[in-house]
Each structure stands twice: as C-alpha cells, then as structure tokens.
PDB file of N, CA and C in Angstrom:
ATOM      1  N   UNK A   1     100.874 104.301 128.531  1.00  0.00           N
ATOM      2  CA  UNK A   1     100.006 103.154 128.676  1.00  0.00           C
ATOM      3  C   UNK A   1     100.089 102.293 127.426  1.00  0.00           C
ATOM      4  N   UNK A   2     100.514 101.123 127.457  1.00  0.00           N
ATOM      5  CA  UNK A   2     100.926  99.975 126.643  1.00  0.00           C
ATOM      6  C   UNK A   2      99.061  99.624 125.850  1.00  0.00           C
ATOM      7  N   UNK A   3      99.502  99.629 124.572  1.00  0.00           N
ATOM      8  CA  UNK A   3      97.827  98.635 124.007  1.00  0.00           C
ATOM      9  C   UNK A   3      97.890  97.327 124.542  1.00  0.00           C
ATOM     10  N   UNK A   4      99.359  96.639 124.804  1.00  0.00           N
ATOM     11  CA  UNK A   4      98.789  95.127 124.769  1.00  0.00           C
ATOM     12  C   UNK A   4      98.519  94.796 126.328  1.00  0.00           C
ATOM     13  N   UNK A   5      98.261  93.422 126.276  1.00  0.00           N
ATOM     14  CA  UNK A   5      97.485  93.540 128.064  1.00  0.00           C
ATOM     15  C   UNK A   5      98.491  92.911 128.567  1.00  0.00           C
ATOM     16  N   UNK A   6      98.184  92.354 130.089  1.00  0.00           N
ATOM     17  CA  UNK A   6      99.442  91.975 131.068  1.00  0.00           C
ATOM     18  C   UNK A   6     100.130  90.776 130.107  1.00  0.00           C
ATOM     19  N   UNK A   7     101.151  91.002 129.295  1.00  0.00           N
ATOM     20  CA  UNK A   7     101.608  89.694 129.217  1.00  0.00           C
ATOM     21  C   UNK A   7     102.907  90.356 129.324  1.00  0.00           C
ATOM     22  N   UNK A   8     103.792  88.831 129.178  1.00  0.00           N
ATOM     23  CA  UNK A   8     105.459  89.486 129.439  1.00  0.00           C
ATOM     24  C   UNK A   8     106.071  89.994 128.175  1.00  0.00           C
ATOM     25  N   UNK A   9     106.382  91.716 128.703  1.00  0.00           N
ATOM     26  CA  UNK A   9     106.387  92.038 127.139  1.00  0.00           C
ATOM     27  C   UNK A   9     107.942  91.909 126.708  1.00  0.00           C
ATOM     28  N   UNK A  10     108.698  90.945 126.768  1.00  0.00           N
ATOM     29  CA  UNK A  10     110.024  90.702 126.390  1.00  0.00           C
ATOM     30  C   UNK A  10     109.323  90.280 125.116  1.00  0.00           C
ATOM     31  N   UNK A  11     110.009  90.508 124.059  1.00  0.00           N
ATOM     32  CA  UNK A  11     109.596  90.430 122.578  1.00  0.00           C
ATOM     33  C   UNK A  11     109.820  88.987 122.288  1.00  0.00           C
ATOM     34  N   UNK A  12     110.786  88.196 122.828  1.00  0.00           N
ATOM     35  CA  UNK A  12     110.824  86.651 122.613  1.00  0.00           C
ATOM     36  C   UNK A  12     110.013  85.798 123.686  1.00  0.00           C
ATOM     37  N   UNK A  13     109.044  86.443 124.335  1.00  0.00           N
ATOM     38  CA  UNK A  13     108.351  85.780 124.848  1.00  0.00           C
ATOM     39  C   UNK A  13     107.266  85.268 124.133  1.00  0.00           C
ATOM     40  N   UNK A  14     106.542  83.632 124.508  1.00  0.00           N
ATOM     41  CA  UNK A  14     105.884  83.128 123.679  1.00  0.00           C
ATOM     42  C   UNK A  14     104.173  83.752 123.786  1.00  0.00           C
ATOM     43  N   UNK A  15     104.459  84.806 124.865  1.00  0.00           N
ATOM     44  CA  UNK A  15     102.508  85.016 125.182  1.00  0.00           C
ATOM     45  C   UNK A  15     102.608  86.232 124.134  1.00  0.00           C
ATOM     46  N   UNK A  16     103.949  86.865 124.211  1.00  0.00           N
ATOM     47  CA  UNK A  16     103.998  88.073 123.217  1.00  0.00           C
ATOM     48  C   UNK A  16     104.191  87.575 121.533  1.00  0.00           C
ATOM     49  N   UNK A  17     104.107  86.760 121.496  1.00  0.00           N
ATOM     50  CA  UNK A  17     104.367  86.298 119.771  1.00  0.00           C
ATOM     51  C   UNK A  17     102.706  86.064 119.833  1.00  0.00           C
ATOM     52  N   UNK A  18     102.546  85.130 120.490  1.00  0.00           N
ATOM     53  CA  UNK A  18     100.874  84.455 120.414  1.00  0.00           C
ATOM     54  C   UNK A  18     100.385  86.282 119.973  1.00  0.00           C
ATOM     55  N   UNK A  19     100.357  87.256 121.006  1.00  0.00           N
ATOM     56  CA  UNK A  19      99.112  87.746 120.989  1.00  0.00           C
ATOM     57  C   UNK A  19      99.801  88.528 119.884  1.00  0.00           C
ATOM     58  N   UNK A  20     100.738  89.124 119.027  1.00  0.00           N
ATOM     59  CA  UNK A  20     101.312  89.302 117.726  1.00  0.00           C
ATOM     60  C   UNK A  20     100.721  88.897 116.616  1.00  0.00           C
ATOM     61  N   UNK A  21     100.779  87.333 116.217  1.00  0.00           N
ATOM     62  CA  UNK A  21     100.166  86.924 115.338  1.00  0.00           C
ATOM     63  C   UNK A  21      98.624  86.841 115.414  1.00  0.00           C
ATOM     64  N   UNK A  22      97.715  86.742 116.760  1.00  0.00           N
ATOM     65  CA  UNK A  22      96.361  86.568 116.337  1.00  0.00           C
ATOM     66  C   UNK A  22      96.298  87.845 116.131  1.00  0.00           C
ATOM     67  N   UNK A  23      96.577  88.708 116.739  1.00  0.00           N
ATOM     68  CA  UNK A  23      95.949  90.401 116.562  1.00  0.00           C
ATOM     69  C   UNK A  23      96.291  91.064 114.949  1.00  0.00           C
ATOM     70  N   UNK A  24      97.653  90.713 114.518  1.00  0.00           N
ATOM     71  CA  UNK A  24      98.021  91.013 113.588  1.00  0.00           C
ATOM     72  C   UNK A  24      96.764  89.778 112.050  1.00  0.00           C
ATOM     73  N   UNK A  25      96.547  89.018 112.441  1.00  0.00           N
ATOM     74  CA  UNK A  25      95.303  88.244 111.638  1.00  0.00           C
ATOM     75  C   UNK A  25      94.008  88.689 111.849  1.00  0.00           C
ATOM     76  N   UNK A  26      93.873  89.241 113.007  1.00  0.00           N
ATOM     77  CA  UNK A  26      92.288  90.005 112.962  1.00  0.00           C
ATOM     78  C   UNK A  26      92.845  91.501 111.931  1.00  0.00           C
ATOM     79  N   UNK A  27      93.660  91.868 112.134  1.00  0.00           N
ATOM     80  CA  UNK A  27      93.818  93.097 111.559  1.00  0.00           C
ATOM     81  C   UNK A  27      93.409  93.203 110.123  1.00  0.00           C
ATOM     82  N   UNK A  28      94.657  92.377 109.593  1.00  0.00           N
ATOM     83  CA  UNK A  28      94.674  91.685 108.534  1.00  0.00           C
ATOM     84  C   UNK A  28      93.443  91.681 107.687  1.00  0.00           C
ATOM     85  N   UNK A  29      92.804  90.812 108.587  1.00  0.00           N
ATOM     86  CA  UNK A  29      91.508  90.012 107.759  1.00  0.00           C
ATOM     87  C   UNK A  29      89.996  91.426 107.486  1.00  0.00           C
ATOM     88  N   UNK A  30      90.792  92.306 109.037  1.00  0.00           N
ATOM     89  CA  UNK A  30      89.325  93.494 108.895  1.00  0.00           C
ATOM     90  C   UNK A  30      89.933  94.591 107.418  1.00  0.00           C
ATOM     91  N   UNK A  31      90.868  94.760 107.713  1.00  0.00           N
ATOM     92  CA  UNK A  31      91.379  96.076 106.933  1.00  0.00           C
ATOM     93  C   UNK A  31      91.533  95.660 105.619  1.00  0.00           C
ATOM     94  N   UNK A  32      91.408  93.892 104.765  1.00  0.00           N
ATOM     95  CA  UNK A  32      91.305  93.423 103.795  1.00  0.00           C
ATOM     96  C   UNK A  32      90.158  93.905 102.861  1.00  0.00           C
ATOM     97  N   UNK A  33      88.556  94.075 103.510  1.00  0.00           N
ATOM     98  CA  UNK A  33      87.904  94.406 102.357  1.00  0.00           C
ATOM     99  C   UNK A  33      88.001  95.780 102.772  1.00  0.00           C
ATOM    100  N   UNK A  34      88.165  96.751 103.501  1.00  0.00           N
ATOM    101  CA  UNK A  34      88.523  97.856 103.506  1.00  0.00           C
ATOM    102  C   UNK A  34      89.420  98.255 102.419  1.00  0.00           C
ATOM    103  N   UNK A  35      90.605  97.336 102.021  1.00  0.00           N
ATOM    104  CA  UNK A  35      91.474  98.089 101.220  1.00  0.00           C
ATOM    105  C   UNK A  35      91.151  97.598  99.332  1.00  0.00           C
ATOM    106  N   UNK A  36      90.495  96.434  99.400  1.00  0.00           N
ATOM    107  CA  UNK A  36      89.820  96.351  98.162  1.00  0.00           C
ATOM    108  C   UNK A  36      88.585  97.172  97.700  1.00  0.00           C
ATOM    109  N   UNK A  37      88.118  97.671  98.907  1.00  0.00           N
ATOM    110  CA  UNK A  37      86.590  98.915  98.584  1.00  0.00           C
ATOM    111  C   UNK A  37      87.591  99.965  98.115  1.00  0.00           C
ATOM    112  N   UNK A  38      88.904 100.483  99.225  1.00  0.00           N
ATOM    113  CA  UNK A  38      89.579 101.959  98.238  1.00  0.00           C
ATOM    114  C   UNK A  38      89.976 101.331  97.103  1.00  0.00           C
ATOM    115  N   UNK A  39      90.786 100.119  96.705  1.00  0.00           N
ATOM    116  CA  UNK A  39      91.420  99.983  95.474  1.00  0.00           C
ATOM    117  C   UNK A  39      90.181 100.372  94.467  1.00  0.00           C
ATOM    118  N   UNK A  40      89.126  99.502  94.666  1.00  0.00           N
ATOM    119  CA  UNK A  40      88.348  99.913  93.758  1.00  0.00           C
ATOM    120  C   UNK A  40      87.559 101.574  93.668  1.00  0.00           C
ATOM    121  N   UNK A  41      87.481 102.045  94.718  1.00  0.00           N
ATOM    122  CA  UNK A  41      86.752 103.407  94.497  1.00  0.00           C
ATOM    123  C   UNK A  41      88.029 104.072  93.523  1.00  0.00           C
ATOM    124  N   UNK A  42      89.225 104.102  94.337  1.00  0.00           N
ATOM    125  CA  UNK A  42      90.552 105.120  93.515  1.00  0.00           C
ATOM    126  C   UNK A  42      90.168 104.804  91.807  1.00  0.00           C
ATOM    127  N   UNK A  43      89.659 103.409  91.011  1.00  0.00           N
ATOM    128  CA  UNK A  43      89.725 103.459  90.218  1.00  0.00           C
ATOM    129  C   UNK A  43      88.961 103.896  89.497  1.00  0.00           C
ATOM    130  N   UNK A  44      87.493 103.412  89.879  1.00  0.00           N
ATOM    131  CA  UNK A  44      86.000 104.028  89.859  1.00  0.00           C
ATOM    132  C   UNK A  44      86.405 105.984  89.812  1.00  0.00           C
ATOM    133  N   UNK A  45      87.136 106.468  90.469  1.00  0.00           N
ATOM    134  CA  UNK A  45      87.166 107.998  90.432  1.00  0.00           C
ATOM    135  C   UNK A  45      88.138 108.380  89.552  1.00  0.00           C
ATOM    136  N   UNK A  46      88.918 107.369  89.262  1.00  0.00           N
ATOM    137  CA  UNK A  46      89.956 108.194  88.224  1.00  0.00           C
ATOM    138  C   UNK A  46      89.135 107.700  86.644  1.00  0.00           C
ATOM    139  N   UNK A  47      88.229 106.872  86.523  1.00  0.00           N
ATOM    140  CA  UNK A  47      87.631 106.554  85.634  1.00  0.00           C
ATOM    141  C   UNK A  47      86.572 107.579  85.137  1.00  0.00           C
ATOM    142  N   UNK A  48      85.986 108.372  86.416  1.00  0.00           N
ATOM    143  CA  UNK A  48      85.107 109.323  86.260  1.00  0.00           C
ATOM    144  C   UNK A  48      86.068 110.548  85.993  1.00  0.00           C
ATOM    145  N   UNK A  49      86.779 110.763  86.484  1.00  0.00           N
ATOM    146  CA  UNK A  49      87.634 112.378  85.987  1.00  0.00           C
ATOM    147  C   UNK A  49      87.989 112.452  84.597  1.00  0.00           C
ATOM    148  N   UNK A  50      88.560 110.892  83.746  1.00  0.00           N
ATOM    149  CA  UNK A  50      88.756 110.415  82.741  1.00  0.00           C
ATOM    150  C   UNK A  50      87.344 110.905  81.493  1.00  0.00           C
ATOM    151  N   UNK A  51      86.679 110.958  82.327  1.00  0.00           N
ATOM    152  CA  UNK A  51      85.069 110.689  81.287  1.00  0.00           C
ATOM    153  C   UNK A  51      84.302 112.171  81.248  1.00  0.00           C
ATOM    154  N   UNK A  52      84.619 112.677  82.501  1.00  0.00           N
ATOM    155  CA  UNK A  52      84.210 114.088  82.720  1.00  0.00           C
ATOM    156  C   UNK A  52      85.426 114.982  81.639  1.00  0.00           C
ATOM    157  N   UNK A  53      86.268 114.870  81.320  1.00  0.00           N
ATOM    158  CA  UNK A  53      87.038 115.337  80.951  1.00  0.00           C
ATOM    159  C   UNK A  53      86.949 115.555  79.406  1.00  0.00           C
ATOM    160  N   UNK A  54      87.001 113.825  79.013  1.00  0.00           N
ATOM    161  CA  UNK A  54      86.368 113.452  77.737  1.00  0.00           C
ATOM    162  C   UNK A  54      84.794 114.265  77.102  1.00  0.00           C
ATOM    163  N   UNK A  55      84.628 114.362  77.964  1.00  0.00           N
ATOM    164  CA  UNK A  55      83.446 114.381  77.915  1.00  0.00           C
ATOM    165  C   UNK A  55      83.157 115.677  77.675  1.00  0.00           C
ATOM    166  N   UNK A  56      83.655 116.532  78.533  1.00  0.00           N
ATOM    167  CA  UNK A  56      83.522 118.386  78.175  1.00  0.00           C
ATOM    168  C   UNK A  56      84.941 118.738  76.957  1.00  0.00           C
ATOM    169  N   UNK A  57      85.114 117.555  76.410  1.00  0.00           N
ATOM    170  CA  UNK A  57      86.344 118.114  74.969  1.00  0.00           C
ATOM    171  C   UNK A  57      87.390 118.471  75.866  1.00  0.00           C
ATOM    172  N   UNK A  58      87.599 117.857  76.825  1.00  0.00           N
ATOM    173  CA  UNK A  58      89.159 118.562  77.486  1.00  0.00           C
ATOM    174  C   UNK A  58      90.557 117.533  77.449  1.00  0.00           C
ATOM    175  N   UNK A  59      91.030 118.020  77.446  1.00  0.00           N
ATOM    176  CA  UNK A  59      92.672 116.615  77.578  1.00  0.00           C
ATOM    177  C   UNK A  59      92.424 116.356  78.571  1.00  0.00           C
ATOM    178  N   UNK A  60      92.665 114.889  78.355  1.00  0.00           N
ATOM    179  CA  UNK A  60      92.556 113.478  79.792  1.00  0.00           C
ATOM    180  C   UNK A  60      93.679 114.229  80.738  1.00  0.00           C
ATOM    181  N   UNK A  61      93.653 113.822  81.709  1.00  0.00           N
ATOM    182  CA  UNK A  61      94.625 113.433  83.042  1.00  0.00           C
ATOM    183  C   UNK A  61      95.322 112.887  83.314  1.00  0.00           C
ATOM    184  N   UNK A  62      96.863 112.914  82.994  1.00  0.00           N
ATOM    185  CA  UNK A  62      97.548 111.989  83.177  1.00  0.00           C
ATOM    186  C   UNK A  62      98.190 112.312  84.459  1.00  0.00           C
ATOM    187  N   UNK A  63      97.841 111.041  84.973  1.00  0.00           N
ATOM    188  CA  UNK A  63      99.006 111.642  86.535  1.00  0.00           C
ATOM    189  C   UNK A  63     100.623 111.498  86.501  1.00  0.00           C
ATOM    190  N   UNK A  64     101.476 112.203  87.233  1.00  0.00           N
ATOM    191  CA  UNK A  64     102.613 112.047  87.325  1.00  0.00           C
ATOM    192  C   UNK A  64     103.192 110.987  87.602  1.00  0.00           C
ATOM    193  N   UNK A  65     104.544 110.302  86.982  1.00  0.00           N
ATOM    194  CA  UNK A  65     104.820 109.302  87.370  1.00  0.00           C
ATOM    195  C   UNK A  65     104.630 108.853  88.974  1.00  0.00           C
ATOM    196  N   UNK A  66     104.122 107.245  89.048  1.00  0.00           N
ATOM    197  CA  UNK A  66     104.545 107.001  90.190  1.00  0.00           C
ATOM    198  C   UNK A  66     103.179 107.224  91.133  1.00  0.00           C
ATOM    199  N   UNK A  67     102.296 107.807  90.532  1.00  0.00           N
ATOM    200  CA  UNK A  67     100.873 107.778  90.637  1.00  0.00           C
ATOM    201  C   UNK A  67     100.102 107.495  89.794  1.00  0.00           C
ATOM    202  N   UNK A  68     100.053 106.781  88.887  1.00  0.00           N
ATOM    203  CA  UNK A  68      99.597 106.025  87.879  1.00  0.00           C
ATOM    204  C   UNK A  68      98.214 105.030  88.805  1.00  0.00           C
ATOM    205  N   UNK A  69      97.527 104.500  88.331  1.00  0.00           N
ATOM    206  CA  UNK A  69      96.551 103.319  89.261  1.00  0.00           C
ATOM    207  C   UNK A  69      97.577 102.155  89.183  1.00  0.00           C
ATOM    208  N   UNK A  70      97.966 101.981  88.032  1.00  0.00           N
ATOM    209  CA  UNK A  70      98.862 100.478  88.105  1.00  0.00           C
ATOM    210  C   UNK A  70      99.526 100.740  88.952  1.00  0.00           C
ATOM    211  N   UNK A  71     100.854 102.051  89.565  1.00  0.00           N
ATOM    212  CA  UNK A  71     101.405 102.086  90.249  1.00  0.00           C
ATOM    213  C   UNK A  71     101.043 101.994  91.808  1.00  0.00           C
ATOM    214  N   UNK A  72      99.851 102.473  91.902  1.00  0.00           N
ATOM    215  CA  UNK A  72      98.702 102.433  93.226  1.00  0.00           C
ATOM    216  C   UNK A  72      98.962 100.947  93.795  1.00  0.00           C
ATOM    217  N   UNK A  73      98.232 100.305  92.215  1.00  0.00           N
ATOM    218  CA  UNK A  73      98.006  98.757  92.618  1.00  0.00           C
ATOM    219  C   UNK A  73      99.445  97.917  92.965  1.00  0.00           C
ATOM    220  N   UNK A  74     100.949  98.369  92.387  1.00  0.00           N
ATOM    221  CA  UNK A  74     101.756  97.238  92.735  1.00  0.00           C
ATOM    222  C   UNK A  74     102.049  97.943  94.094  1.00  0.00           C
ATOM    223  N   UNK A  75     101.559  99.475  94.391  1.00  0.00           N
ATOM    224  CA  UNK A  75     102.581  99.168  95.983  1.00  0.00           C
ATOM    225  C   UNK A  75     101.488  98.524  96.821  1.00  0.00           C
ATOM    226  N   UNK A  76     100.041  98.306  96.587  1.00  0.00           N
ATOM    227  CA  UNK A  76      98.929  97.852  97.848  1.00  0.00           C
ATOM    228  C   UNK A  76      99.855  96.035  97.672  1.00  0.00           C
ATOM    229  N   UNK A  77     100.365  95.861  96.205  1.00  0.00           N
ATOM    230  CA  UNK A  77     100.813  94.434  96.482  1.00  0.00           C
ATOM    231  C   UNK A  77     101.984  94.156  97.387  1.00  0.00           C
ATOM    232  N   UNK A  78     102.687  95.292  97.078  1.00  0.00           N
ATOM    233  CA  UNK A  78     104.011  95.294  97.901  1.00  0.00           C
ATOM    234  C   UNK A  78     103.496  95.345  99.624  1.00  0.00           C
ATOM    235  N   UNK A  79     102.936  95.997  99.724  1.00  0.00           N
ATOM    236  CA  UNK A  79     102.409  95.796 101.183  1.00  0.00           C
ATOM    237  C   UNK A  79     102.099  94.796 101.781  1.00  0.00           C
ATOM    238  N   UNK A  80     101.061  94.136 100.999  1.00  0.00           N
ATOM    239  CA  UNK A  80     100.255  92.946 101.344  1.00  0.00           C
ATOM    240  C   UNK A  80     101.498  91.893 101.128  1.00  0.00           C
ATOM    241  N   UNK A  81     102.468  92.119 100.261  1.00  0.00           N
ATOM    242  CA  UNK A  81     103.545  90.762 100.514  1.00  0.00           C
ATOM    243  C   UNK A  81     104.340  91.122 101.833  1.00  0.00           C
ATOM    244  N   UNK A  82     104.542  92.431 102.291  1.00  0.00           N
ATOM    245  CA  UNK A  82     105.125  92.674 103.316  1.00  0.00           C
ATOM    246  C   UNK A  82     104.309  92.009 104.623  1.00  0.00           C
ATOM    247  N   UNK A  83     103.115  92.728 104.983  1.00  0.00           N
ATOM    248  CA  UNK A  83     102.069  91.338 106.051  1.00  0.00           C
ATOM    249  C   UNK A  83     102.295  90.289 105.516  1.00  0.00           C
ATOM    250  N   UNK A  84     102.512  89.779 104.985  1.00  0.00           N
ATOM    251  CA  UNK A  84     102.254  88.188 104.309  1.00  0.00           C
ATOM    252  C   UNK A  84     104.041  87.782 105.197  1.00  0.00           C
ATOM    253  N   UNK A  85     104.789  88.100 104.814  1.00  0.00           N
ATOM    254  CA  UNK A  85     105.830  88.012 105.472  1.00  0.00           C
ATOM    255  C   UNK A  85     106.176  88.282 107.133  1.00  0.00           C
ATOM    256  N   UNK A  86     106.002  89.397 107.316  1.00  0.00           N
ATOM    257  CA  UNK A  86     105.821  89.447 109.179  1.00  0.00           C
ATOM    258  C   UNK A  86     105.144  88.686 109.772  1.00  0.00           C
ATOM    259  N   UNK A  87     103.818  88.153 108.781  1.00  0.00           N
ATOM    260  CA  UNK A  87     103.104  86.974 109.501  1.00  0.00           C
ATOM    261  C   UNK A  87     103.745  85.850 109.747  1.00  0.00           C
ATOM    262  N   UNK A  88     104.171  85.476 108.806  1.00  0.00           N
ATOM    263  CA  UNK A  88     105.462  84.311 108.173  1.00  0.00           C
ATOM    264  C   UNK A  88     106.134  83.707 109.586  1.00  0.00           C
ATOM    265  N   UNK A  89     107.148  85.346 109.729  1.00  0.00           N
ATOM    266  CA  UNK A  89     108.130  85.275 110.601  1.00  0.00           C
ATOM    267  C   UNK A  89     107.595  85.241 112.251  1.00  0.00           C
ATOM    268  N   UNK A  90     106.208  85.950 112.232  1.00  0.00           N
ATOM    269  CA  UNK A  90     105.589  85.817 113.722  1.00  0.00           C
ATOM    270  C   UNK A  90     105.474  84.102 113.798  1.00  0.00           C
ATOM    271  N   UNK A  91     104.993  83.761 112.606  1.00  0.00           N
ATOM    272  CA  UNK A  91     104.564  82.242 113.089  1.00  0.00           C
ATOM    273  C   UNK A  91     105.731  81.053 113.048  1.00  0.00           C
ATOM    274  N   UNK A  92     106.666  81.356 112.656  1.00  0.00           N
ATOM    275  CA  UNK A  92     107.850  80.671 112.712  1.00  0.00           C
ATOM    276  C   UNK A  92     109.078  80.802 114.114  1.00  0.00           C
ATOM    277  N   UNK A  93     108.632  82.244 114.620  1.00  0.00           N
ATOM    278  CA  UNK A  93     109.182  82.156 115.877  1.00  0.00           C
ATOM    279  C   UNK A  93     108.480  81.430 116.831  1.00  0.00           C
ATOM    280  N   UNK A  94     107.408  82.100 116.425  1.00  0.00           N
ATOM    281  CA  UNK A  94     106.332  81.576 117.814  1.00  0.00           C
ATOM    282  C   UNK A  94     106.531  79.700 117.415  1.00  0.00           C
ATOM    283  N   UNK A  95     106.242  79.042 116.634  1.00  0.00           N
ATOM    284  CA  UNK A  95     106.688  77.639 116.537  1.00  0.00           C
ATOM    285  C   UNK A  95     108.222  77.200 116.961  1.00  0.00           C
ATOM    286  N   UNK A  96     109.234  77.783 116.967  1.00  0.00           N
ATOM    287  CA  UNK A  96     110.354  77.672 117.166  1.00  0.00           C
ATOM    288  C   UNK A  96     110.749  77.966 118.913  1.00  0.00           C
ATOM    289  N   UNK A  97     109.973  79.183 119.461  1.00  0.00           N
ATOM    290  CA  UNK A  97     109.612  79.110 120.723  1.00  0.00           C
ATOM    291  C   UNK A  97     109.468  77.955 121.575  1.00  0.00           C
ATOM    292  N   UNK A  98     107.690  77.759 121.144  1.00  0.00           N
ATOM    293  CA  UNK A  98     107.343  76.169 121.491  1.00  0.00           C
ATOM    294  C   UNK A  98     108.447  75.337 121.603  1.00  0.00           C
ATOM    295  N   UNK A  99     109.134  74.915 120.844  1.00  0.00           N
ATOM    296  CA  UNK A  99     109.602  73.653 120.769  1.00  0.00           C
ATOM    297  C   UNK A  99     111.015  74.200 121.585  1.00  0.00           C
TER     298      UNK A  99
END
C-alpha cells in the first residue's frame, strides 16, 4: 500500500512533483524545530557530562573523532544543504514540467 494518494505515480508526472515538493516543505518546516531542540539538548548534555566530570576531579570526555559536537553540527548542515537541494531540483522540474 503506496503513502501517496491516487495520483499518477510516473515520477515525471506533474501531480507527482506537486505533491513531492509540498509534502517534502511540510516536512521540512515540522522536523526544523525538532532538529534545533536535539542540536541544542546534544549540547546542553555534553556540557553537563563536561561539568559532572569536572566537577567530581575526573578527566573530561573527549569523544572519538568524528563525534565531536562541531562534528554533530557540520553533518545536521550537510543534511539540511542536502533538503535544500532536492527541494531545488523538485521545484525546477516541476516548473520545467509546466511549461
């Protein structure tokens, strides 16, 4: 059973781009402060393990490469340029369709 509803699901069809890009912009727009509440909790908690640590005289935490927070933060960017792009290309077909 298909999620999307009766439309023609040939992938270059223009009802299938339409409902692509709005669905993919509701998505977008919900899962946006969703992913700025984790960016910020991940940091908020590695700030507290940092302090608990400090704090009972123990050596800090360093995470393994590649899990770093900075590293956290450039792949949520890498992502978000990746949507930023599929959107791009949904809306450039779907205009190219049209015409």
């Amino acid at each position: 059973m298909s999620l999307l509803p009766d439309l023609q699901m040939d992938e270059k069809s223009v009802d299938y781009l339409k409902y692509c890009v709005t669905h993919q912009l509701l998505i977008v727009c919900s899962l946006c402060a969703l992913r700025y509440r984790e960016r910020g909790n991940i940091e908020v908690l590695f700030f507290n393990i940092q302090a608990k640590l400090k704090a009972g005289g123990r050596r800090l935490y360093i995470p393994p490469e590649g899990r770093l927070v900075r590293d956290i933060e450039s792949g949520w960017i890498r992502l978000e340029k990746a949507e930023h792009d599929r959107e791009l290309a949904l809306r450039e077909e779907l205009i190219r369709s049209n015409f």
